[in-house]
N, C-alpha and C. Protein backbone atom coordinates (compact mmCIF):
# COMPACT_ATOMS: atom_id res chain seq x y z
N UNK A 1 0.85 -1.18 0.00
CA UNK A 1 0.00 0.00 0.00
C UNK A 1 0.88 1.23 0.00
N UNK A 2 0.52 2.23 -0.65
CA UNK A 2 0.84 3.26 -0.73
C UNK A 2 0.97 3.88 0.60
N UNK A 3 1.79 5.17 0.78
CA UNK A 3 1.25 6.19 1.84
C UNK A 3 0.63 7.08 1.55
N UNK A 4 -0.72 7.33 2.52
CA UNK A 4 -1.89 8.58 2.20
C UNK A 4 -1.05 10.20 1.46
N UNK A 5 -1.97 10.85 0.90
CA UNK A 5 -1.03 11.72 1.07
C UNK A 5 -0.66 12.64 1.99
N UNK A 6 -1.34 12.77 3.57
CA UNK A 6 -1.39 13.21 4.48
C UNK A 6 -0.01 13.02 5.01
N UNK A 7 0.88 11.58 4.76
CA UNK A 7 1.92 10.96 5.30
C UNK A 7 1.81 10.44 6.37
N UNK A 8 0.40 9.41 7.04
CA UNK A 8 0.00 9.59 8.16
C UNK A 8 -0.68 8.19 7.40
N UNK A 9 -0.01 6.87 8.32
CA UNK A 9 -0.41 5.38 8.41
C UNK A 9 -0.56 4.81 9.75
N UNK A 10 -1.38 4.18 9.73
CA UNK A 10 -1.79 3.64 11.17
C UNK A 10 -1.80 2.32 11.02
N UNK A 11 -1.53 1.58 12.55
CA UNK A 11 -0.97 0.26 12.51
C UNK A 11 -1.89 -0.42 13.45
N UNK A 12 -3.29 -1.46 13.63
CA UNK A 12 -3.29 -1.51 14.70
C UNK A 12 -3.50 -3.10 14.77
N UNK A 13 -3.61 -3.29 16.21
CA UNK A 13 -4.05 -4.51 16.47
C UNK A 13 -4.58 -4.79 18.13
N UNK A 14 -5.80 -5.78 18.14
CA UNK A 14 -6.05 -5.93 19.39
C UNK A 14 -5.64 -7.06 20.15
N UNK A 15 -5.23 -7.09 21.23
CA UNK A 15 -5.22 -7.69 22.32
C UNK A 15 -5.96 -8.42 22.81
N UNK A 16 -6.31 -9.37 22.97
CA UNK A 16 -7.52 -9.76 23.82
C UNK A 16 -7.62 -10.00 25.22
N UNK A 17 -8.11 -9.47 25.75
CA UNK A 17 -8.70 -9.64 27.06
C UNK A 17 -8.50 -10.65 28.40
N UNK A 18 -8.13 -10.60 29.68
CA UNK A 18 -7.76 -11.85 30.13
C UNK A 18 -9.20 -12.21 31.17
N UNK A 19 -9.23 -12.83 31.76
CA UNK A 19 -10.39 -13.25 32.72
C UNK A 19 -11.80 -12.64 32.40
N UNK A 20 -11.91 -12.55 31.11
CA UNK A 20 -13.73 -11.71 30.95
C UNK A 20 -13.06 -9.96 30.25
N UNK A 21 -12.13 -9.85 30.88
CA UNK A 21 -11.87 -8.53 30.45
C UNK A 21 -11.89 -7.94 28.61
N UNK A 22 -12.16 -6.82 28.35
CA UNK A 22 -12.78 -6.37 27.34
C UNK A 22 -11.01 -6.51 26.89
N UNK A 23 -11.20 -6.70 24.95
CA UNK A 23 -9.76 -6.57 24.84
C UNK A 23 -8.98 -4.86 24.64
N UNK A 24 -7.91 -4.70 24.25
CA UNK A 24 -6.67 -3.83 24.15
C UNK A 24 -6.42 -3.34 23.09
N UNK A 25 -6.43 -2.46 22.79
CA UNK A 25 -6.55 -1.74 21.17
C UNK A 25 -4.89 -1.18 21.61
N UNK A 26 -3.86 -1.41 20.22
CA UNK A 26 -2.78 -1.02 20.54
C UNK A 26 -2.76 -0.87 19.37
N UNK A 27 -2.46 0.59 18.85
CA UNK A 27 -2.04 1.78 17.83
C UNK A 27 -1.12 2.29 17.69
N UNK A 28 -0.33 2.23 16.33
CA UNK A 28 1.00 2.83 15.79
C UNK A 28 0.53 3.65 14.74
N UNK A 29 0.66 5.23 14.52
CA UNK A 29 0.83 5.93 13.54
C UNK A 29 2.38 6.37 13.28
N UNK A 30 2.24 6.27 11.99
CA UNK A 30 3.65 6.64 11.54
C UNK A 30 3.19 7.80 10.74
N UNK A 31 3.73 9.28 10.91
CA UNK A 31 3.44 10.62 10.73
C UNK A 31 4.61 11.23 9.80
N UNK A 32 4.94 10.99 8.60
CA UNK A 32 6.03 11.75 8.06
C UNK A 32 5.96 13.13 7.78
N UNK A 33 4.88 13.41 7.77
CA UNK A 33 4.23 15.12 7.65
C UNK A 33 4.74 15.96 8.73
N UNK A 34 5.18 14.95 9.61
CA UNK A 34 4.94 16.03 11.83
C UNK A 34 6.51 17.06 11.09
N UNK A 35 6.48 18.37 11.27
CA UNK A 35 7.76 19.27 11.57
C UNK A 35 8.70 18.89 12.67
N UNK A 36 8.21 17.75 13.91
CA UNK A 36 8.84 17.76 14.27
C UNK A 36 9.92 16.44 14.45
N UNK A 37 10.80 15.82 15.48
CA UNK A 37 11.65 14.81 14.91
C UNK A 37 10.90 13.54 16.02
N UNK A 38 9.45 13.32 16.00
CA UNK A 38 9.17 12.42 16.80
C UNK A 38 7.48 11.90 15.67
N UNK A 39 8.13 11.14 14.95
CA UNK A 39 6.92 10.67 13.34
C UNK A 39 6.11 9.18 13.94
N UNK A 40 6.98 8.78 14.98
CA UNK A 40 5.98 7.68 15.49
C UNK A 40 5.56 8.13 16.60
N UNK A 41 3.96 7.72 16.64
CA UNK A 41 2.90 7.59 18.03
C UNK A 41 2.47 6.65 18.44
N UNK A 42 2.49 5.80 19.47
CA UNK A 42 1.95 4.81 19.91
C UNK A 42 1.45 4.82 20.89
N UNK A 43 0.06 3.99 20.90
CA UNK A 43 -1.14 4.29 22.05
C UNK A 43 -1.57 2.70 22.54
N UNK A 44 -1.52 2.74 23.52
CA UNK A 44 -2.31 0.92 24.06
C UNK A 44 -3.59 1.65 24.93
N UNK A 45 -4.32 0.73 24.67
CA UNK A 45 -5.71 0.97 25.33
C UNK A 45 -6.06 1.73 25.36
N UNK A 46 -6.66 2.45 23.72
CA UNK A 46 -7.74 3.54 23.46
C UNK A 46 -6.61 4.87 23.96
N UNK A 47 -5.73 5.03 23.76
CA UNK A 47 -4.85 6.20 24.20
C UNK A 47 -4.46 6.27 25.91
N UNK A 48 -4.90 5.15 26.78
CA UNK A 48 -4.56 6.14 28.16
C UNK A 48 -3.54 5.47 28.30
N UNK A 49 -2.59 4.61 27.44
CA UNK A 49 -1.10 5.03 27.36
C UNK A 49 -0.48 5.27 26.63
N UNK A 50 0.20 6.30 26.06
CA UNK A 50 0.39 6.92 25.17
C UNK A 50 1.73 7.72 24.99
N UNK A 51 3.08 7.85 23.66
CA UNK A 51 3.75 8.16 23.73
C UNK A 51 4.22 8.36 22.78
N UNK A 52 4.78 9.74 21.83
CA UNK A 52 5.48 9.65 21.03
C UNK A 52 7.19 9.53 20.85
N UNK A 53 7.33 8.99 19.64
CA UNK A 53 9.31 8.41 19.39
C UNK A 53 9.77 8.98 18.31
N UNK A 54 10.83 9.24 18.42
CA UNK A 54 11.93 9.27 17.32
C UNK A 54 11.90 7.80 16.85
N UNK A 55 12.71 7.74 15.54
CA UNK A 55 12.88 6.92 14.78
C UNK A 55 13.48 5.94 15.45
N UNK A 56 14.77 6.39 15.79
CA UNK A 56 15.94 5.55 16.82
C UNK A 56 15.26 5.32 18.14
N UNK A 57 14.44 5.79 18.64
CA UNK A 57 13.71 5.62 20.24
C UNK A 57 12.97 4.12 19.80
N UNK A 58 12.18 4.14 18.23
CA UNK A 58 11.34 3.40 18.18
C UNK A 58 11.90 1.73 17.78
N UNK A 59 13.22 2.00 17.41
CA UNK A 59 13.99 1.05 16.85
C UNK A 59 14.25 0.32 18.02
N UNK A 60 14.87 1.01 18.76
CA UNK A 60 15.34 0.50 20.30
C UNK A 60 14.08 0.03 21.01
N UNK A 61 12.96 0.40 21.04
CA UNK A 61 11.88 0.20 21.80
C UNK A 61 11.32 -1.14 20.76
N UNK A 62 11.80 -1.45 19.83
CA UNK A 62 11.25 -2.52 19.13
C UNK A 62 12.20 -3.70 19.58
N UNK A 63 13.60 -3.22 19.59
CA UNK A 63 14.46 -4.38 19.70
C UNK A 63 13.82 -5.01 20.71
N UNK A 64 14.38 -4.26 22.13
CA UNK A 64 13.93 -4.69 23.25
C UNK A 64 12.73 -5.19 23.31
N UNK A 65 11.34 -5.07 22.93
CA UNK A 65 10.53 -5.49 23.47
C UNK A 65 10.28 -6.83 22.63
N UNK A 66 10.79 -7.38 21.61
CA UNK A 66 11.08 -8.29 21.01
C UNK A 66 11.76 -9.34 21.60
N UNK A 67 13.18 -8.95 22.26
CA UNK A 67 13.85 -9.79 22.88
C UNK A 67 12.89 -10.03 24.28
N UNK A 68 12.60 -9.36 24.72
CA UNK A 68 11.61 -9.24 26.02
C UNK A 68 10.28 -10.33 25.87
N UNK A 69 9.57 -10.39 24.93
CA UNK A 69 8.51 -11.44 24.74
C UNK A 69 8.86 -12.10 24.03
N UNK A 70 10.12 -12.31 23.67
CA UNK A 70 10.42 -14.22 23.00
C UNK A 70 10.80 -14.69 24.00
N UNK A 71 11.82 -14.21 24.96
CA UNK A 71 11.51 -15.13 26.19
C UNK A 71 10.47 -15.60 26.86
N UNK A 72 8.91 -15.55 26.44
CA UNK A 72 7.88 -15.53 27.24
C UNK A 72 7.65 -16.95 26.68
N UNK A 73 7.92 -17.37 25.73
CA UNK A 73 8.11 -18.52 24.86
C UNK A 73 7.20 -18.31 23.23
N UNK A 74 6.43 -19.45 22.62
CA UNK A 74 5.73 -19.08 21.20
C UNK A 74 4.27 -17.77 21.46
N UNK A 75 4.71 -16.96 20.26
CA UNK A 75 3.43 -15.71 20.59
C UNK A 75 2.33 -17.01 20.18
N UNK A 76 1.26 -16.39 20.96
CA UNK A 76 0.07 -16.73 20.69
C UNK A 76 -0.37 -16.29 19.68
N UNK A 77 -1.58 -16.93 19.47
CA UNK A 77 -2.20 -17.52 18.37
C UNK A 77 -2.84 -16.24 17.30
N UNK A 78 -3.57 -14.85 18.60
CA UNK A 78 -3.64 -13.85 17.75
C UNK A 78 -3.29 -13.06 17.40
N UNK A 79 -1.75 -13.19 17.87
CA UNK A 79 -0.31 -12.58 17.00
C UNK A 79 -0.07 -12.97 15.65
N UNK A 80 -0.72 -13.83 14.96
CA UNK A 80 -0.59 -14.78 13.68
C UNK A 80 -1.29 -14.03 12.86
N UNK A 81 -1.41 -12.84 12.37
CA UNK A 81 -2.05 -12.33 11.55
C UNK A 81 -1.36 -11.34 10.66
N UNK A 82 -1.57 -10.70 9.97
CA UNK A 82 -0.79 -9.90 8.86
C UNK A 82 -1.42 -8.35 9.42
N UNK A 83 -0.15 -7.35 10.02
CA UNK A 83 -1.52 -6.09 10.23
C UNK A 83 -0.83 -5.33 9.16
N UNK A 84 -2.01 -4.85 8.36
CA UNK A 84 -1.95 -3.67 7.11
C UNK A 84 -1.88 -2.66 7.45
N UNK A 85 -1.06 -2.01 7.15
CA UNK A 85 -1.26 0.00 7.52
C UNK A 85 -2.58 0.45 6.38
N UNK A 86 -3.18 1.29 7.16
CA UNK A 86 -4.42 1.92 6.86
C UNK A 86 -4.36 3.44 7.30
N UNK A 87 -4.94 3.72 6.30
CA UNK A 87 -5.03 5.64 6.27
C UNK A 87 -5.92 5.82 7.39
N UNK A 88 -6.67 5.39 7.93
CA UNK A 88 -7.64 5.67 9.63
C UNK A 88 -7.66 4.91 10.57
């Protein structure tokens, strides 16, 4: 897919829920338009956590949390999906 021409792709995917609990909406926009030097945003649970990165913040914040949940052992099952960037 292309990028909008806004420069503004969104990434998401949900979480599901543990004991009954409603699931986890976890959101990546990637902003090439922003003036300023922080183009990724990422939000877990509907925004009330929320933080924008530099490129290199987000690289590092990927490594690590990669190495961090393969030790947890095989992702589950609704990690198995393909997520598409989408203009909304």
């Amino acid at each position: 897919m292309t990028a909008p021409t806004d420069g503004r792709t969104f990434y998401r995917l949900r979480a599901p829920g543990t004991d009954g609990a409603a699931s986890t909406a976890v959101s990546v926009r990637v902003d090439l338009a922003r003036p300023d030097a922080y183009p990724v945003y990422l939000a877990v649970g509907g925004g009330r956590r929320r933080m924008y990165l530099t490129p290199d913040e987000a690289w590092a914040l990927w490594r690590c949390l990669s190495e961090a949940v393969a030790s947890l052992g095989e992702p589950p099952e609704h990690i198995r999906t393909r997520v598409a960037p989408a203009r909304r």
